[in-house]
Each structure stands twice: as C-alpha cells, then as structure tokens.
PDB file of N, CA and C in Angstrom:
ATOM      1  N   UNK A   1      56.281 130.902 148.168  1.00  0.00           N
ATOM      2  CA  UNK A   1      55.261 131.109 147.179  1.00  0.00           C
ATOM      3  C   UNK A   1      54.498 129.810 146.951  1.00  0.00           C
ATOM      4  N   UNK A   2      53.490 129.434 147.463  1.00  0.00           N
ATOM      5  CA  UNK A   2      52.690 127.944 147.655  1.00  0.00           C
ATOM      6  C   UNK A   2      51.755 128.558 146.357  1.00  0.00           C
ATOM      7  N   UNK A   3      50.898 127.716 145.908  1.00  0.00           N
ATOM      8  CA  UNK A   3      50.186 127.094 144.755  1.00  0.00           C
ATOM      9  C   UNK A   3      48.917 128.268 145.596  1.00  0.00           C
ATOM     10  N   UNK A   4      48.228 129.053 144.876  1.00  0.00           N
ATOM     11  CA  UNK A   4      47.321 130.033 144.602  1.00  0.00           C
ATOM     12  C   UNK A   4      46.068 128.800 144.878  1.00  0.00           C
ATOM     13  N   UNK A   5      45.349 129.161 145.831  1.00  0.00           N
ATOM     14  CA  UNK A   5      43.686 128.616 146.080  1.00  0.00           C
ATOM     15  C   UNK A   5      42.614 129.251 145.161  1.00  0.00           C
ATOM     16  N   UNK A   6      42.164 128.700 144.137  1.00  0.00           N
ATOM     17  CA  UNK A   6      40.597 129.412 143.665  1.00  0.00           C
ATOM     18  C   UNK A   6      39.540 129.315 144.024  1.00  0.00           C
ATOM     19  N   UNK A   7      38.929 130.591 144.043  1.00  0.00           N
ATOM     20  CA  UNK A   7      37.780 130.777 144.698  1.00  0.00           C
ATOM     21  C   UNK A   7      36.794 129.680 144.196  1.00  0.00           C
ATOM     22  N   UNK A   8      36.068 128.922 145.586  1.00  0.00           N
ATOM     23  CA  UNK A   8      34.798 128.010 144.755  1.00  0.00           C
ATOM     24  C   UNK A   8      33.900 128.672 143.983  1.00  0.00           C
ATOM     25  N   UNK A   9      33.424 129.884 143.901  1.00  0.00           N
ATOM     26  CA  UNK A   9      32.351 130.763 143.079  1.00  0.00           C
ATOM     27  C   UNK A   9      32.942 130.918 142.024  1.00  0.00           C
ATOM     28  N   UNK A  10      34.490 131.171 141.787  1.00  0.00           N
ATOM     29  CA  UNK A  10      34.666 131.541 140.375  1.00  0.00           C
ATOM     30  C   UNK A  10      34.687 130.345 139.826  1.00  0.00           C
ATOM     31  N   UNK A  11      35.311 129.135 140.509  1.00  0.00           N
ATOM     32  CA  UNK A  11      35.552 128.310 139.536  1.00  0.00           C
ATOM     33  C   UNK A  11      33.945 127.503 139.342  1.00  0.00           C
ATOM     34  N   UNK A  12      32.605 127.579 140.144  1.00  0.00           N
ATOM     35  CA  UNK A  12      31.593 127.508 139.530  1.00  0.00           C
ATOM     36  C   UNK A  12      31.199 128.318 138.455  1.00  0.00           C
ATOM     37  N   UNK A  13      31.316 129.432 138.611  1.00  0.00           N
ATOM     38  CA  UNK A  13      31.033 130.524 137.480  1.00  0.00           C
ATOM     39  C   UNK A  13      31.697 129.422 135.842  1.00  0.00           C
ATOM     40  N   UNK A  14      32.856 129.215 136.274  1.00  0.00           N
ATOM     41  CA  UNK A  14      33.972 128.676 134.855  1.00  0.00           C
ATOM     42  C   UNK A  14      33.012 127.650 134.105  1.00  0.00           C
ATOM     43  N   UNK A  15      32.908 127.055 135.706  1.00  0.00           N
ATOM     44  CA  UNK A  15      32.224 125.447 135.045  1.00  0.00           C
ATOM     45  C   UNK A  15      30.789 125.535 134.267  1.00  0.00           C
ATOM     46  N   UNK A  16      29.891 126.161 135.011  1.00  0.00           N
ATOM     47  CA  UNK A  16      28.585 126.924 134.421  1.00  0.00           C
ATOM     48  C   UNK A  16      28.710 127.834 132.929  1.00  0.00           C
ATOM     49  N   UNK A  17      29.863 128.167 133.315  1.00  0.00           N
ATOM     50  CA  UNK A  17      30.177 128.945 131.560  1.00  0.00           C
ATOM     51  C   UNK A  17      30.273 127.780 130.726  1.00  0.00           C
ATOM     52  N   UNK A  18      31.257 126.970 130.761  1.00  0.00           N
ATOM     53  CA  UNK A  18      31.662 126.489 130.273  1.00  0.00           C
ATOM     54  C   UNK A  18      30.634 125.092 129.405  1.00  0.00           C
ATOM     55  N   UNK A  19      30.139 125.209 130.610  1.00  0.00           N
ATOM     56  CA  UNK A  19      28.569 124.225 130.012  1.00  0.00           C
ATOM     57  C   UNK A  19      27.137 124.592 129.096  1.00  0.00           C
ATOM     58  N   UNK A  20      27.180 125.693 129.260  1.00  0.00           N
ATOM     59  CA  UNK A  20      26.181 126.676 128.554  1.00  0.00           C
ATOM     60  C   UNK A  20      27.034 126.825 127.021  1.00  0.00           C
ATOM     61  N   UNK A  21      28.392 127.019 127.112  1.00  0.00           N
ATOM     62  CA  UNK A  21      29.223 127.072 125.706  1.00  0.00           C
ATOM     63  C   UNK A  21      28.990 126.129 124.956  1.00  0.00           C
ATOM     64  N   UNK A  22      28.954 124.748 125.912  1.00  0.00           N
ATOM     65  CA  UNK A  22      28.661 123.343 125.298  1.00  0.00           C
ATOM     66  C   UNK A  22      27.546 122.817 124.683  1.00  0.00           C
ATOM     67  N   UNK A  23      26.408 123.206 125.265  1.00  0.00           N
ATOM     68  CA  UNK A  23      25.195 123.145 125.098  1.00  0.00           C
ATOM     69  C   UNK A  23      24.941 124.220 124.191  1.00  0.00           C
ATOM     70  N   UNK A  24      25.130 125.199 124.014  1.00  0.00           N
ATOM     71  CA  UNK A  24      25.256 126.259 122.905  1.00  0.00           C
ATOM     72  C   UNK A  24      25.421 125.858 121.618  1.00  0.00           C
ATOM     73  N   UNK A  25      26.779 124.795 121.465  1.00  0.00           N
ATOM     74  CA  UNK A  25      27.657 124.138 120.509  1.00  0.00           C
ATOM     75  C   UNK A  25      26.387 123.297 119.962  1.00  0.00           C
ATOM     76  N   UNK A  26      25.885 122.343 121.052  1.00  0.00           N
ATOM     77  CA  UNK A  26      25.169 120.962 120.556  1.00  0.00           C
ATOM     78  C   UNK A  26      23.906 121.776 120.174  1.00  0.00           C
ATOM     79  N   UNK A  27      23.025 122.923 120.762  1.00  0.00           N
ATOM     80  CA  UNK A  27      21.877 122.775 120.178  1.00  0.00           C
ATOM     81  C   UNK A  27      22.000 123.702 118.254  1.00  0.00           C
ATOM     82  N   UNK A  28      23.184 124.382 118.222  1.00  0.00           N
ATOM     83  CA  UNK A  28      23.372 124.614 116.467  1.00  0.00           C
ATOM     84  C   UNK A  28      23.907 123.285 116.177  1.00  0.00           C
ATOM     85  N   UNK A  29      24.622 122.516 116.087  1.00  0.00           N
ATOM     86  CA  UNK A  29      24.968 120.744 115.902  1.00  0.00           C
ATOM     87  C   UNK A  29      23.918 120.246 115.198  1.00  0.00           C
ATOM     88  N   UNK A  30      22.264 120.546 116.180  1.00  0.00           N
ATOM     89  CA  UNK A  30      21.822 119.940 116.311  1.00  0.00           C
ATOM     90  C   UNK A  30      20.418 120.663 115.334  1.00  0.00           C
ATOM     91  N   UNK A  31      20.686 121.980 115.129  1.00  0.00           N
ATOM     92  CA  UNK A  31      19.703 122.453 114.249  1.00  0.00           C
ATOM     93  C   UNK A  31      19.802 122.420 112.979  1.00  0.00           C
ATOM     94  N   UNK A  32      21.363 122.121 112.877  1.00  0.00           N
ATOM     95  CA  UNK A  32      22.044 122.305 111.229  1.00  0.00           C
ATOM     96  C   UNK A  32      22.454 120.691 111.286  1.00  0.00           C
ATOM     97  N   UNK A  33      21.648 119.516 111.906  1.00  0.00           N
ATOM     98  CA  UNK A  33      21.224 118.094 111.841  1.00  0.00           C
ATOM     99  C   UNK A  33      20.113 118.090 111.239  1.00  0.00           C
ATOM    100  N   UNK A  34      18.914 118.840 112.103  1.00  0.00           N
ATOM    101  CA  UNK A  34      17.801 118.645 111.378  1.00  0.00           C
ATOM    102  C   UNK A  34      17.652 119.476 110.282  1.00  0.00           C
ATOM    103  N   UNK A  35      18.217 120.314 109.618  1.00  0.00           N
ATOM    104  CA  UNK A  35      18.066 121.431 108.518  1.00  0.00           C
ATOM    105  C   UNK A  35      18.805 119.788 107.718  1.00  0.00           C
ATOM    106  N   UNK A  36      20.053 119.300 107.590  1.00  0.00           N
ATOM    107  CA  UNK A  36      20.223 118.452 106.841  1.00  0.00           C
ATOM    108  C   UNK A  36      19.034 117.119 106.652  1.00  0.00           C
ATOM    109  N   UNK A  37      18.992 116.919 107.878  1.00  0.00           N
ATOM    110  CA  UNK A  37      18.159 115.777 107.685  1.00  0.00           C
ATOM    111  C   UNK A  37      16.158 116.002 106.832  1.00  0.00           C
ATOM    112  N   UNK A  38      16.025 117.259 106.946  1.00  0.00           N
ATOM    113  CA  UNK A  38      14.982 118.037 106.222  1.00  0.00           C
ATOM    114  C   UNK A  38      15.144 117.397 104.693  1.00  0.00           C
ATOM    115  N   UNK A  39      16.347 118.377 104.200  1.00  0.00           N
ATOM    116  CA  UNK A  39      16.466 118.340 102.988  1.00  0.00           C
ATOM    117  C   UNK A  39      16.952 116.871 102.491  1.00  0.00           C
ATOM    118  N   UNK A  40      17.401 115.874 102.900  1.00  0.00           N
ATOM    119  CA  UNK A  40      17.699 114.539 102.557  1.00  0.00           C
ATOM    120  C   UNK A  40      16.631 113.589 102.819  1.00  0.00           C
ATOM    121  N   UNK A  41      15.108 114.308 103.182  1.00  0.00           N
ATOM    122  CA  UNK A  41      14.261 113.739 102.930  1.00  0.00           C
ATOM    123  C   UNK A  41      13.814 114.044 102.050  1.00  0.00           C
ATOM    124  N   UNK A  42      13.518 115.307 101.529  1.00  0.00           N
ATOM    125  CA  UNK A  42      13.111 115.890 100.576  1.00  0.00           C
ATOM    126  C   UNK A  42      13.334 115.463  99.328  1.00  0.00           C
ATOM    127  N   UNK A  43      14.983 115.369  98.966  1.00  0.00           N
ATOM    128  CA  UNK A  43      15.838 115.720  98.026  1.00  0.00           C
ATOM    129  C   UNK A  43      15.623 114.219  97.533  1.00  0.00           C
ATOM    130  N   UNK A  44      15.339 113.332  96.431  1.00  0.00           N
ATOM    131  CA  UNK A  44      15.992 112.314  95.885  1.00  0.00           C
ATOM    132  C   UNK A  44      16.946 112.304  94.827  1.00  0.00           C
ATOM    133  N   UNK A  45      17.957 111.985  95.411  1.00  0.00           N
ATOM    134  CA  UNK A  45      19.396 112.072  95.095  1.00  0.00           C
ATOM    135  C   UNK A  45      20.258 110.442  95.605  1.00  0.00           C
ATOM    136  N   UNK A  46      21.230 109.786  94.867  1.00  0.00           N
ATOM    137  CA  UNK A  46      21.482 108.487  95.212  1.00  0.00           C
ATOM    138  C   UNK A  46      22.420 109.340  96.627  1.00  0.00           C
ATOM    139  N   UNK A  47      21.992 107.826  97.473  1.00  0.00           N
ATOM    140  CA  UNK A  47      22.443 108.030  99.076  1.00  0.00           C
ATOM    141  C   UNK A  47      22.120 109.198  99.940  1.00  0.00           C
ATOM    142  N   UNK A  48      20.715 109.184  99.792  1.00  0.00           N
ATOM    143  CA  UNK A  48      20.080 110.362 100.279  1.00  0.00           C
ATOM    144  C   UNK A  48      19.507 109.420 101.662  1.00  0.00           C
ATOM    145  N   UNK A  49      18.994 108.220 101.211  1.00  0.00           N
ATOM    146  CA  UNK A  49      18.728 107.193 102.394  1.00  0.00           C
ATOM    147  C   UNK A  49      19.854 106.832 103.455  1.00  0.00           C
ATOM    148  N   UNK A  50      21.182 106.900 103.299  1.00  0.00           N
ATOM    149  CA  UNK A  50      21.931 106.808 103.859  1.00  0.00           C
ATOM    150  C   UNK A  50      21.894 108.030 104.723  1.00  0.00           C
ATOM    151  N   UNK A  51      22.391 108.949 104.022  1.00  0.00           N
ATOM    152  CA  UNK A  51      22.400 110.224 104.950  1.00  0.00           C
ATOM    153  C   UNK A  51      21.437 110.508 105.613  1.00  0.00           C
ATOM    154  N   UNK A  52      20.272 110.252 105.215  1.00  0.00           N
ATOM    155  CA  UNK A  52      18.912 110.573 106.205  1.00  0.00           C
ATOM    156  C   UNK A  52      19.387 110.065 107.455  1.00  0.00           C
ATOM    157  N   UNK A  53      19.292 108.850 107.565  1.00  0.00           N
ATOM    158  CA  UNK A  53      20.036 107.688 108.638  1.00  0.00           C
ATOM    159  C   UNK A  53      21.233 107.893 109.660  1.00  0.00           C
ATOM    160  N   UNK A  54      22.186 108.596 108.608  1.00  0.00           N
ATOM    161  CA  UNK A  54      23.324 109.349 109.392  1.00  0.00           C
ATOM    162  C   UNK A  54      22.571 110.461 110.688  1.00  0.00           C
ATOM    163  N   UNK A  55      22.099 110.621 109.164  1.00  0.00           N
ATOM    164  CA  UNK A  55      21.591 112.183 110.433  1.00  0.00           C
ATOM    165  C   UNK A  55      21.120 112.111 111.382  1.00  0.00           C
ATOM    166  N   UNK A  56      19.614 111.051 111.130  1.00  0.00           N
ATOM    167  CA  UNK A  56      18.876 110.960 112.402  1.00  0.00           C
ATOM    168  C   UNK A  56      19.817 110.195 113.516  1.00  0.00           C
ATOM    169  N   UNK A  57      20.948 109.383 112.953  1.00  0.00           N
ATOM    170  CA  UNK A  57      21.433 108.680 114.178  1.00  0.00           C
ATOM    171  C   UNK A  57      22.106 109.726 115.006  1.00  0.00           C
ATOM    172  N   UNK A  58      22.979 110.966 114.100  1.00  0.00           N
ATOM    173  CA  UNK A  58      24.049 112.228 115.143  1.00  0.00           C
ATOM    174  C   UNK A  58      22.791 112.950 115.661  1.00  0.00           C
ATOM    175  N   UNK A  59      20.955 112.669 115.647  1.00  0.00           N
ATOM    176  CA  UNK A  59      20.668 113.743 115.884  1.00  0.00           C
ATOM    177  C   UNK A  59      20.637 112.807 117.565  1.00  0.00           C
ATOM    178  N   UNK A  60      20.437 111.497 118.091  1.00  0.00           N
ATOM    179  CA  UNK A  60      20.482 111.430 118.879  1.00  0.00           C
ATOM    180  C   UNK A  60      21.870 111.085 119.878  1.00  0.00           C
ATOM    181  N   UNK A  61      22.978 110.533 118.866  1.00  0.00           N
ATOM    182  CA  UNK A  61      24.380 110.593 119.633  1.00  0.00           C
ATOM    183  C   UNK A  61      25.013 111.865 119.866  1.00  0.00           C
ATOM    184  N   UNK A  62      24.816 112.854 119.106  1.00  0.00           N
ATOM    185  CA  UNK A  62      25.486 114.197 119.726  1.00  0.00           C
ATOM    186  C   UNK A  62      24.685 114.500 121.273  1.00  0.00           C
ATOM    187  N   UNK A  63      23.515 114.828 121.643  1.00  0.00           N
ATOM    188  CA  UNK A  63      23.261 114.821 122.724  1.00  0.00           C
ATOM    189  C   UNK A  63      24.050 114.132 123.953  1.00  0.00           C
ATOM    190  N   UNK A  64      23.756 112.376 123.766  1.00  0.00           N
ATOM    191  CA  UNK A  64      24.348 111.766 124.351  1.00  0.00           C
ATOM    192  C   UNK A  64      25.612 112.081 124.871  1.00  0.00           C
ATOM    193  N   UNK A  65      26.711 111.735 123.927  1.00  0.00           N
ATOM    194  CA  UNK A  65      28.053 112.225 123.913  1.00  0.00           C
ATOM    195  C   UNK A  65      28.342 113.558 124.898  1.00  0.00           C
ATOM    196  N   UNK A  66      27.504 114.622 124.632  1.00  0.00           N
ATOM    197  CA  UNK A  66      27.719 115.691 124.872  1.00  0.00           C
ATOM    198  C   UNK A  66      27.451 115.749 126.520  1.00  0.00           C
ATOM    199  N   UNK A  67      26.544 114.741 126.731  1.00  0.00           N
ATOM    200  CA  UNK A  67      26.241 114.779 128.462  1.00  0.00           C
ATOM    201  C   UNK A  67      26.923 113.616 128.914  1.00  0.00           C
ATOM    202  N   UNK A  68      28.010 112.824 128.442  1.00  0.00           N
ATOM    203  CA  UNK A  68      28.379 111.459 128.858  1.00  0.00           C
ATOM    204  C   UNK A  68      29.974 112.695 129.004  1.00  0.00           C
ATOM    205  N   UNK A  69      30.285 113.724 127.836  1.00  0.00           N
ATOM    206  CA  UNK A  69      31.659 114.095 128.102  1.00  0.00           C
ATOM    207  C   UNK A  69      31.597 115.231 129.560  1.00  0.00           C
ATOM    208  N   UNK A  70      30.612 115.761 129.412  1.00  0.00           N
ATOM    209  CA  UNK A  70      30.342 117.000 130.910  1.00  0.00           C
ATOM    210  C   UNK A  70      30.336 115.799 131.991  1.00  0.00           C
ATOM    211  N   UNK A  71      29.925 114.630 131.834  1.00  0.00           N
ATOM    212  CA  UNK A  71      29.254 114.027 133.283  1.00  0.00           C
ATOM    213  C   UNK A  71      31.510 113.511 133.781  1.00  0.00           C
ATOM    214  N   UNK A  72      31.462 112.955 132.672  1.00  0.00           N
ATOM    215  CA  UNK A  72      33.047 112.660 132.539  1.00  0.00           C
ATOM    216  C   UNK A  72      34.324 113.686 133.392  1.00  0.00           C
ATOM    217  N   UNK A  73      33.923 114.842 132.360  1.00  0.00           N
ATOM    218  CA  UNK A  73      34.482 116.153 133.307  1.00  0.00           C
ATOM    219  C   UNK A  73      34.400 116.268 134.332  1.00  0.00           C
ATOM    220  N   UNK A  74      33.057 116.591 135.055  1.00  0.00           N
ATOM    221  CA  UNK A  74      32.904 116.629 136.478  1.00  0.00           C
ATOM    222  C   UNK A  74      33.526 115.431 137.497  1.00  0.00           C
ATOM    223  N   UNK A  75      33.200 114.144 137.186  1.00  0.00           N
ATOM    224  CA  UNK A  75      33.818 113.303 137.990  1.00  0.00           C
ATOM    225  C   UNK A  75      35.394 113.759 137.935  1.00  0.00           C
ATOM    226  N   UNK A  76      36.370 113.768 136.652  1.00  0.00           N
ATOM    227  CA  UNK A  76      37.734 113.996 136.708  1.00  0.00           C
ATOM    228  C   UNK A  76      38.133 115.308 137.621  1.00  0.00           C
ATOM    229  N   UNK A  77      37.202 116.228 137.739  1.00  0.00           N
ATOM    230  CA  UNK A  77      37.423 117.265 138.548  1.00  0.00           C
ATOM    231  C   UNK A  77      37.115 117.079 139.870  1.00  0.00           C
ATOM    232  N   UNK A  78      35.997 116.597 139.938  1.00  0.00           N
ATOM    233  CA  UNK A  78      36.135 116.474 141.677  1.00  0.00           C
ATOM    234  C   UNK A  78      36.931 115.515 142.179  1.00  0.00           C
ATOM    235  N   UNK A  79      37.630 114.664 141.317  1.00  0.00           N
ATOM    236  CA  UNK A  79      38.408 113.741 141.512  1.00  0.00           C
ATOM    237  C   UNK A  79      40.081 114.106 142.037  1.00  0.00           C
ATOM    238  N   UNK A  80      39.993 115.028 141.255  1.00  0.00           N
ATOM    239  CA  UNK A  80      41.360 116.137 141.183  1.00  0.00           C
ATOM    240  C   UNK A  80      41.339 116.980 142.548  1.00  0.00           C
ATOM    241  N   UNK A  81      40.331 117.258 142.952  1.00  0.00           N
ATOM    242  CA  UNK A  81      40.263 118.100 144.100  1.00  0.00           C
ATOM    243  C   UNK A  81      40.423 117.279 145.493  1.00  0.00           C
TER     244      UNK A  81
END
C-alpha cells in the first residue's frame, strides 16, 4: 500500500480555491477597513486620529500580507514536491 499520487488538476483546482477564499477574506477585511476608516473621519471623538491612521495603515498591510502569505505557500509547496 504506497502513498496515493494526486491528481495535478485537482490539486490546482484546491490551490485556485483556496486563493479566491483568501482574496474573498481580504477584499470584506478590506471593505469593513474603509467603512471604519469613513466613519473615524467623520466622527470627532478622542482617538479618532489614531484610528483613522490604524486604518489607513491595515488598509494597505492586509493586502500585502495577504500576497507575501500565498507567495510563501506556493514556494513551501513546490518545495515539498
């Protein structure tokens, strides 16, 4: 009983799923960033300047992150193979 071969199509199919899930994730992340960052301009409230700041900074590190952890993945996988 040797170790089961997967098909290259399914396991593209996985990986392609699996990236669309991701990107799915980051662009609500990233809408309910700017819905916050909206209203913390709006709103004056103490540390509303802070959070503005927060926000705009996750609105451009979640992207990042999000294509630095897929690019990450892929190397560890073809690495594995």
């Amino acid at each position: 009983m040797g170790k089961k071969q997967q098909d290259p199509e399914h396991t593209g199919k996985i990986r392609k799923k699996s990236r669309q899930i991701a990107a799915w994730i980051c662009i609500i992340a990233l809408a309910a960033l700017y819905g916050a960052t909206f209203f913390t301009a709006v709103l004056d409230t103490p540390g509303s300047g802070d959070m503005f700041r927060t926000c705009l900074g996750a609105t451009i590190v979640l992207p990042t992150l999000l294509w630095m952890y897929l690019w990450l993945y892929d190397r560890i996988k073809k690495k594995g193979e």
